[in-house]
PDB file of N, CA and C in Angstrom:
ATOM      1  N   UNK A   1      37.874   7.194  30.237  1.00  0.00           N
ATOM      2  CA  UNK A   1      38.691   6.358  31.093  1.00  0.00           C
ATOM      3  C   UNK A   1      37.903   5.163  31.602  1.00  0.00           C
ATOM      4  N   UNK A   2      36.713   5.514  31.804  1.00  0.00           N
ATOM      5  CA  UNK A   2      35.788   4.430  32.416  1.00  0.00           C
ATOM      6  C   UNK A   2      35.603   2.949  31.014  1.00  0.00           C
ATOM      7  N   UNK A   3      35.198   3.530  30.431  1.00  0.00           N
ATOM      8  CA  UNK A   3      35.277   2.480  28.816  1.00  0.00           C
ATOM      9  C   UNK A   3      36.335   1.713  29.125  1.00  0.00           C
ATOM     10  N   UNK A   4      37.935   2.677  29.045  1.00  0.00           N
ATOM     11  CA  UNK A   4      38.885   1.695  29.071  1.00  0.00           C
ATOM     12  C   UNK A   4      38.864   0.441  29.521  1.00  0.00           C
ATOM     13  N   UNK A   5      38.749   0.784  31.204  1.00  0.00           N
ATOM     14  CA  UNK A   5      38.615  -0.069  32.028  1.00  0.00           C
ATOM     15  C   UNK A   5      37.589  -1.038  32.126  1.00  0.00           C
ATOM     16  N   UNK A   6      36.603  -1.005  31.168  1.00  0.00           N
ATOM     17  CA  UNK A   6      35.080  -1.605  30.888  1.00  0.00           C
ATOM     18  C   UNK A   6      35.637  -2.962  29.606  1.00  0.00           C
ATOM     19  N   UNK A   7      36.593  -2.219  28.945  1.00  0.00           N
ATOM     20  CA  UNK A   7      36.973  -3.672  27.991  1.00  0.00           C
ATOM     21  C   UNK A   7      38.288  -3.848  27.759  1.00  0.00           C
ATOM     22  N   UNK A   8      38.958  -3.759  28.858  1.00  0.00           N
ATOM     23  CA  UNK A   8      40.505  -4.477  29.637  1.00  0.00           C
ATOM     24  C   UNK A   8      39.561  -5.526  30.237  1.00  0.00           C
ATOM     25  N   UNK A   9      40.653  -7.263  29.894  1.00  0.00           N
ATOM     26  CA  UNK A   9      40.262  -8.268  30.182  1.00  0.00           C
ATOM     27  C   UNK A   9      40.923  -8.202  31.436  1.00  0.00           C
ATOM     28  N   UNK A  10      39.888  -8.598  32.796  1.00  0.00           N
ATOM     29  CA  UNK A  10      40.703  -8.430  33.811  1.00  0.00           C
ATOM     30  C   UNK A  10      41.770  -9.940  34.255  1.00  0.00           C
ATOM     31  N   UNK A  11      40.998 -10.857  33.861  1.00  0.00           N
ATOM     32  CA  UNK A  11      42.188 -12.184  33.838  1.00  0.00           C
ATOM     33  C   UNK A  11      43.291 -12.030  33.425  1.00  0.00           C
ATOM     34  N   UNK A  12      43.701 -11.449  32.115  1.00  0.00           N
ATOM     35  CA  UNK A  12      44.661 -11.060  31.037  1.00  0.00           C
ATOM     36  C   UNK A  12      46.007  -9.857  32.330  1.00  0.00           C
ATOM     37  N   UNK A  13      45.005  -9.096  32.850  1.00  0.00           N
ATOM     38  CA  UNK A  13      45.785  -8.451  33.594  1.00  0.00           C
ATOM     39  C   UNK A  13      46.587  -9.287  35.088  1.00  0.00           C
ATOM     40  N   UNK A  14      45.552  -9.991  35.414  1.00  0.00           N
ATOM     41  CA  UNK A  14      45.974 -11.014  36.480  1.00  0.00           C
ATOM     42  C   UNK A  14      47.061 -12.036  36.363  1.00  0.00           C
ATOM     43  N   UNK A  15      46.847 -12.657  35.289  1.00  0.00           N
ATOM     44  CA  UNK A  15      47.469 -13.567  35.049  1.00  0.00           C
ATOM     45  C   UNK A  15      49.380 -12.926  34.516  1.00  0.00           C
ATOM     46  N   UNK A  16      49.083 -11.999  33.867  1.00  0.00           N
ATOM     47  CA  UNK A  16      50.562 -11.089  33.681  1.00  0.00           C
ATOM     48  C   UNK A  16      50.879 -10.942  35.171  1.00  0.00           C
ATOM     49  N   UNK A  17      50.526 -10.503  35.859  1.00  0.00           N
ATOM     50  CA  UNK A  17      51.052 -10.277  37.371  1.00  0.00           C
ATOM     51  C   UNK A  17      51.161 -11.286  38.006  1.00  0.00           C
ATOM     52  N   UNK A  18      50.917 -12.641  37.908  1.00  0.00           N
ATOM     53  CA  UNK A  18      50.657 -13.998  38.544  1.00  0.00           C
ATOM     54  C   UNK A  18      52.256 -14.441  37.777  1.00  0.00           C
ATOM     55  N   UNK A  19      52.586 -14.495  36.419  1.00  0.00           N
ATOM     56  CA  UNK A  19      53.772 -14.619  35.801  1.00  0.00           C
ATOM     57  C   UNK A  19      54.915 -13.841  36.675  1.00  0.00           C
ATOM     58  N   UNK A  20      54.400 -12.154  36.490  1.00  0.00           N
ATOM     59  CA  UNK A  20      55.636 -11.797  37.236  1.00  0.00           C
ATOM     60  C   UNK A  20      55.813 -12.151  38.712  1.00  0.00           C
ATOM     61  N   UNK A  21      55.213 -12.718  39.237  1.00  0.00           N
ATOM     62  CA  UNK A  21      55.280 -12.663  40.929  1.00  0.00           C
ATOM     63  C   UNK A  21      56.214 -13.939  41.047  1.00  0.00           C
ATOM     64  N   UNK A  22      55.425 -14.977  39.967  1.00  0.00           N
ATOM     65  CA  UNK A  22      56.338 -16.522  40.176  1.00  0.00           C
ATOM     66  C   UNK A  22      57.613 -16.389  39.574  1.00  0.00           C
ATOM     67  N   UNK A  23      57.955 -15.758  38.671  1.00  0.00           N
ATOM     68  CA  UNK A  23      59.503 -15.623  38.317  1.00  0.00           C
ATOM     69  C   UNK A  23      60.087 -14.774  39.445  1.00  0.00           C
ATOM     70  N   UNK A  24      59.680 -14.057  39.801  1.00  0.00           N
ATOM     71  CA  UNK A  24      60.523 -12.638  41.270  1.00  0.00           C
ATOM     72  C   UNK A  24      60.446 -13.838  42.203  1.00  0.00           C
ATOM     73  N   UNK A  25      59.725 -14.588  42.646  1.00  0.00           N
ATOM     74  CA  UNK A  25      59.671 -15.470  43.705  1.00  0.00           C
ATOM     75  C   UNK A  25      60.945 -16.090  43.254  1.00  0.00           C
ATOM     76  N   UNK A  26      61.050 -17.115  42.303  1.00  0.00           N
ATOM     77  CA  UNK A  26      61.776 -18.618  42.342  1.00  0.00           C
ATOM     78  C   UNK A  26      62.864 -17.959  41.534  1.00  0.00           C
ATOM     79  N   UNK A  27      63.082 -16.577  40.829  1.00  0.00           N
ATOM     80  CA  UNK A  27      64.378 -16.019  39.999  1.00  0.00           C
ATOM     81  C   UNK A  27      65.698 -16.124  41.034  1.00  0.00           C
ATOM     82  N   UNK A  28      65.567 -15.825  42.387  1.00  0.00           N
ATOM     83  CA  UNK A  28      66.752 -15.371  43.318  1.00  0.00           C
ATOM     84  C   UNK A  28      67.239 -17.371  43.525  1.00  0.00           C
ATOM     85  N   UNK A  29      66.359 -17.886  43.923  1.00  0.00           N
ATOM     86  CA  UNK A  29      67.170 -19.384  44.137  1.00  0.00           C
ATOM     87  C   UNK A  29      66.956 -20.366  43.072  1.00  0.00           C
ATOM     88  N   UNK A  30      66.634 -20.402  42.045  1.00  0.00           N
ATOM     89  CA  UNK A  30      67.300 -20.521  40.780  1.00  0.00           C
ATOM     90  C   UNK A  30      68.571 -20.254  40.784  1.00  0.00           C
ATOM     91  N   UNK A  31      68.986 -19.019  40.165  1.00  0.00           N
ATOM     92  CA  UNK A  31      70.284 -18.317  40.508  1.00  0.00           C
ATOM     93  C   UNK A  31      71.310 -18.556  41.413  1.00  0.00           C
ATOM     94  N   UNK A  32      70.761 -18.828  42.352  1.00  0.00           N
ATOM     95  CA  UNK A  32      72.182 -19.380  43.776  1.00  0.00           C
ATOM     96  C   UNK A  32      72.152 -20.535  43.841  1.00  0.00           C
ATOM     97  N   UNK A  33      71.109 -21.309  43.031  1.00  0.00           N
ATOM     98  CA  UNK A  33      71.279 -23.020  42.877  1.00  0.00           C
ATOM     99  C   UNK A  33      72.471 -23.117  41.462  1.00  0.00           C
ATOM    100  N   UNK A  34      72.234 -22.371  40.656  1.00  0.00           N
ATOM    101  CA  UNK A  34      73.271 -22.842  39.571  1.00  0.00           C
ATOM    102  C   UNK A  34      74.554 -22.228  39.710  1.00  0.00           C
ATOM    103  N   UNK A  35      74.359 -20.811  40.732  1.00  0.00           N
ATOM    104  CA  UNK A  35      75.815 -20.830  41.053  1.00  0.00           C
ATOM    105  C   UNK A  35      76.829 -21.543  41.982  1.00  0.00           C
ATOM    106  N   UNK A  36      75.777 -21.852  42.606  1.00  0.00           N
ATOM    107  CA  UNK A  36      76.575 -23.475  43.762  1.00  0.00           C
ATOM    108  C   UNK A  36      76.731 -24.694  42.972  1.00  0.00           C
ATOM    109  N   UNK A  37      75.922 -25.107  42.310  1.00  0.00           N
ATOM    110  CA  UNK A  37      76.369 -26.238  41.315  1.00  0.00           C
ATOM    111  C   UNK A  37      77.832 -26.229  40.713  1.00  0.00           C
ATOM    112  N   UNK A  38      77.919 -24.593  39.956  1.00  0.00           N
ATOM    113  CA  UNK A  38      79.305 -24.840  39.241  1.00  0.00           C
ATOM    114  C   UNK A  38      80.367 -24.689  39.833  1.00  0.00           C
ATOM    115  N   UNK A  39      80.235 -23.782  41.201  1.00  0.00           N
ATOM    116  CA  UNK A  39      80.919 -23.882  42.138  1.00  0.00           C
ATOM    117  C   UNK A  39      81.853 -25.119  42.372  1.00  0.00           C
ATOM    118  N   UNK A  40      80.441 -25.938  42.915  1.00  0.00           N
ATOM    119  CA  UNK A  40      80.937 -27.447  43.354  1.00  0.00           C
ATOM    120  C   UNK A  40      81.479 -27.887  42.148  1.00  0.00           C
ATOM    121  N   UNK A  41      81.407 -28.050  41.053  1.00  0.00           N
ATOM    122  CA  UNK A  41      82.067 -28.328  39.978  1.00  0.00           C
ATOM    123  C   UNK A  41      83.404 -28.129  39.284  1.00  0.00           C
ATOM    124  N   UNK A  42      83.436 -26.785  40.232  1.00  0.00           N
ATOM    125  CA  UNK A  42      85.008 -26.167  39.544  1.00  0.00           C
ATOM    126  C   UNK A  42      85.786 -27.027  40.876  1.00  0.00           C
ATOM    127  N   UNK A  43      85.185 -26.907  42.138  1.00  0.00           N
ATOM    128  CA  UNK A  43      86.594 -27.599  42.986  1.00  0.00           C
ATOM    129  C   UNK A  43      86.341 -28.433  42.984  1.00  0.00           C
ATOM    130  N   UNK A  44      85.335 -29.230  42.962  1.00  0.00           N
ATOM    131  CA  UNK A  44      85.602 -30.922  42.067  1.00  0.00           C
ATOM    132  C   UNK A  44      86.594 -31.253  41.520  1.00  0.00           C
ATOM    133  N   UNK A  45      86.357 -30.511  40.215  1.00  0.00           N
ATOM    134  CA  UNK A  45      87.690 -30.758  39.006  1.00  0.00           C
ATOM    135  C   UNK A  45      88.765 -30.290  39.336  1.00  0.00           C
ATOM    136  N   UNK A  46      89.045 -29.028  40.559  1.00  0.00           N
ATOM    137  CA  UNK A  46      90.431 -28.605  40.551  1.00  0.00           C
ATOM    138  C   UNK A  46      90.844 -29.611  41.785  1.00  0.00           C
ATOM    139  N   UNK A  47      90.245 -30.105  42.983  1.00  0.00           N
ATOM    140  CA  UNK A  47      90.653 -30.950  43.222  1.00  0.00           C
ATOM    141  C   UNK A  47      91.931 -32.582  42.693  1.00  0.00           C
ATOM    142  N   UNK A  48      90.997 -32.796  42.075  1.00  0.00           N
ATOM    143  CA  UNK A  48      91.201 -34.015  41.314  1.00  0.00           C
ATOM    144  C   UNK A  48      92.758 -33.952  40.267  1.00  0.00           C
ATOM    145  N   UNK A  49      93.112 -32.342  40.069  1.00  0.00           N
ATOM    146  CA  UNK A  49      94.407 -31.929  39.378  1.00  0.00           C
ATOM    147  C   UNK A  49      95.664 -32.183  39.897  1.00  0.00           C
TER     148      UNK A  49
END
């Protein structure tokens, strides 16, 4: 077990967890930005009918 852990790149591991943290961060308002966009978009256009 000790080996293992002796030639696991530890950046390689960091940097995978640095990926997942910034997508979990910015995934939720992403998401409620493009659903307000089309939002505003649909009563835009149904407005205008």
């Amino acid at each position: 077990m000790i080996l293992i852990n002796l030639l696991q790149d530890s950046t390689a591991n960091n940097s995978g967890y640095n990926i997942g943290y910034v997508i979990g961060k910015y995934l939720p308002f992403l998401t409620l930005a493009v659903i307000a966009y089309f939002l505003f978009r649909y009563f835009k256009n149904k407005s205008k009918q």
